[in-house]
C-alpha atoms as a PDB file:
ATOM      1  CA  UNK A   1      15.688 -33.639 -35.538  1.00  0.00           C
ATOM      2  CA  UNK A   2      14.487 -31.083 -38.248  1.00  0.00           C
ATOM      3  CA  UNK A   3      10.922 -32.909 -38.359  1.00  0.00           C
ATOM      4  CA  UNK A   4      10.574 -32.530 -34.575  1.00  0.00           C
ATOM      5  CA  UNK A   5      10.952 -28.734 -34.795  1.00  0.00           C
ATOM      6  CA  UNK A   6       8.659 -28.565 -37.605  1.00  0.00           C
ATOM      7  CA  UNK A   7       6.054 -30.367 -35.667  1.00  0.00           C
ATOM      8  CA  UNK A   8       6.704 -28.183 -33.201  1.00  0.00           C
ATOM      9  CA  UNK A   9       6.016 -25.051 -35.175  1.00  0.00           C
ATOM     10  CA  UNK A  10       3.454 -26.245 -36.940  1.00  0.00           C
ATOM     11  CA  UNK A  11       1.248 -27.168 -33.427  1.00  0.00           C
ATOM     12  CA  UNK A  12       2.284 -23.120 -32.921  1.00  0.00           C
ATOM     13  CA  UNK A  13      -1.666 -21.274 -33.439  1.00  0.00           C
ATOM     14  CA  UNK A  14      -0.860 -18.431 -35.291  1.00  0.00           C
ATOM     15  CA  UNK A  15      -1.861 -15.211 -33.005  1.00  0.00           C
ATOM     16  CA  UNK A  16      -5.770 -13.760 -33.909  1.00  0.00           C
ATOM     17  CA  UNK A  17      -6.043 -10.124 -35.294  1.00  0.00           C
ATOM     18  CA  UNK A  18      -6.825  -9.412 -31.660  1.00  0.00           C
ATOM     19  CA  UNK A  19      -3.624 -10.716 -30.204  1.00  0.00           C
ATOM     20  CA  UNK A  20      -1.721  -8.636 -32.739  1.00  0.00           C
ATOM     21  CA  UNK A  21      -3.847  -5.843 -32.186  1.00  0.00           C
ATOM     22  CA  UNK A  22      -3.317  -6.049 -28.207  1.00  0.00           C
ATOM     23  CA  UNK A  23       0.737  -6.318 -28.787  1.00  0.00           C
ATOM     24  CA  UNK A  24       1.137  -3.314 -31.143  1.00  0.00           C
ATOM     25  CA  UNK A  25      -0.588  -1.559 -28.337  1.00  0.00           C
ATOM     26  CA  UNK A  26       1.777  -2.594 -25.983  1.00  0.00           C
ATOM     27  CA  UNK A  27       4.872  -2.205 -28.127  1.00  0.00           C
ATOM     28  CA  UNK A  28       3.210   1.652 -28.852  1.00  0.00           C
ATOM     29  CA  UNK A  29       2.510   2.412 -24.841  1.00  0.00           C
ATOM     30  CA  UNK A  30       6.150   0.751 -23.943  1.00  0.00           C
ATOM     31  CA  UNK A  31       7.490   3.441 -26.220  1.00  0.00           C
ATOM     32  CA  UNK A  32       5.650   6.350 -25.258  1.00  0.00           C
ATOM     33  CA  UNK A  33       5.856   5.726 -21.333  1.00  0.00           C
ATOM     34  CA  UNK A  34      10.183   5.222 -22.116  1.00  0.00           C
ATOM     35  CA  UNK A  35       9.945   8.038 -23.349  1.00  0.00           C
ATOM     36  CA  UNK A  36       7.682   9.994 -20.978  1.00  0.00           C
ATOM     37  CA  UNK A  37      10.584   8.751 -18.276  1.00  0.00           C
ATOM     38  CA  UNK A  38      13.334   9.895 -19.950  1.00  0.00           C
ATOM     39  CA  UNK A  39      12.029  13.712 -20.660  1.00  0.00           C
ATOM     40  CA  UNK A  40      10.650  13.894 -16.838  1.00  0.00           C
ATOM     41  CA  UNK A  41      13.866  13.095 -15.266  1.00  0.00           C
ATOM     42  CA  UNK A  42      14.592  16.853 -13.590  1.00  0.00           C
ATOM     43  CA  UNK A  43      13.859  17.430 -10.331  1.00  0.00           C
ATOM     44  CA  UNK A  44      11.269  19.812  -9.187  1.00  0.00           C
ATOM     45  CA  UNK A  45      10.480  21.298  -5.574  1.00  0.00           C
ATOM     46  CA  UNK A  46       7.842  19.810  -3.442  1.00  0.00           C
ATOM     47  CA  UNK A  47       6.156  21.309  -0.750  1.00  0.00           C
ATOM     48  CA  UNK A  48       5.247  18.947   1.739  1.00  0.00           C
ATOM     49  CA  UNK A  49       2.880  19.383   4.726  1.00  0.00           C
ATOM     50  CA  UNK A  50       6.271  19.156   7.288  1.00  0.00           C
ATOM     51  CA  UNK A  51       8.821  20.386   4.561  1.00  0.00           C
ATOM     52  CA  UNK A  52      10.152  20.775   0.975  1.00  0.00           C
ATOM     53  CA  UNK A  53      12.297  18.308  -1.264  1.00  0.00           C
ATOM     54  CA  UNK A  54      13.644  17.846  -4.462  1.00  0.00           C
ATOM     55  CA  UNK A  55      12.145  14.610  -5.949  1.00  0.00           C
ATOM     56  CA  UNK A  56      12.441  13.678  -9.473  1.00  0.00           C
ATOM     57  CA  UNK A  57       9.498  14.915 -11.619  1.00  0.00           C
ATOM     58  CA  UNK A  58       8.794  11.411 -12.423  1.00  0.00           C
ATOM     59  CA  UNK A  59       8.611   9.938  -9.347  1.00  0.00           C
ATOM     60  CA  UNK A  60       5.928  12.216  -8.676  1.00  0.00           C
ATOM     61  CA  UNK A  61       4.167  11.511 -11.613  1.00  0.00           C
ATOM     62  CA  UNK A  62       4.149   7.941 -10.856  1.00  0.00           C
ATOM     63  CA  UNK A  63       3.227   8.550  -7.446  1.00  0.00           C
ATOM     64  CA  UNK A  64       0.081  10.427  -8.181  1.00  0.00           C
ATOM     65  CA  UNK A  65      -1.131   7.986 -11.046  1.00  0.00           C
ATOM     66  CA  UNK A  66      -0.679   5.024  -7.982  1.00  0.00           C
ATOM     67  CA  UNK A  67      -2.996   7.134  -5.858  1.00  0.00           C
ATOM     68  CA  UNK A  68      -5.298   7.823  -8.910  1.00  0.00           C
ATOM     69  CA  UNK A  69      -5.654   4.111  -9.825  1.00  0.00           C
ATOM     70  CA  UNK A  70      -6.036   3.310  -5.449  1.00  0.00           C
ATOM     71  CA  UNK A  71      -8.442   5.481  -5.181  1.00  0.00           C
ATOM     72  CA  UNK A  72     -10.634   5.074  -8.449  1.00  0.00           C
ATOM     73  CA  UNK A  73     -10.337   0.694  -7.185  1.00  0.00           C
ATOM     74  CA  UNK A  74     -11.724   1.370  -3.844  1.00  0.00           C
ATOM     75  CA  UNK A  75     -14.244   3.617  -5.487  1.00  0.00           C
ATOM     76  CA  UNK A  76     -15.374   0.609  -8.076  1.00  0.00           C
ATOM     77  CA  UNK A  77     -15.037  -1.636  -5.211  1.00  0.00           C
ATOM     78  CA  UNK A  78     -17.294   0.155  -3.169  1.00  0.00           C
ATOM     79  CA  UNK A  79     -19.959   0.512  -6.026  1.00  0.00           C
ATOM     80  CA  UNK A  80     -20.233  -2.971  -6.601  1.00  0.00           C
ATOM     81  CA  UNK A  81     -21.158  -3.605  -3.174  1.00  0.00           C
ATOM     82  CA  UNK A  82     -24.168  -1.504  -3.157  1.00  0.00           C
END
């Protein structure tokens, strides 16, 4: 049973540079976002067009960079077609 996991490890490739590279990165941004959420947790006032609230600061964070990355897409999107 010890040979077959092994084998198994040894048919394992190892990761490139790149691959290592690419999951540091992710480990590094995982980190740094965590800990963006945790320091943006107050709430702040919002003036809407019909009213105010009291979101979290976060949510509106997040809700901004979703409009950011729609709107820079439909901008690439339309580029490509012309």
């Amino acid at each position: 049973m010890d040979d077959e996991l092994e084998k198994a490890k040894e048919k394992q490739p190892k990761r490139t540079s790149r691959e290592e590279t690419r999951l540091a990165v992710a480990v590094v941004l995982t980190g740094l976002v965590s800990a963006f959420a945790v320091l943006n947790l107050g709430k702040t006032k919002v003036n809407y067009v019909f009213g105010t609230g009291h979101p979290r600061l976060l949510f509106i964070v997040v809700a901004c960079l979703a409009i950011g990355v729609a709107i820079g897409w439909m901008a690439a999107r339309r580029r490509a077609k012309d």
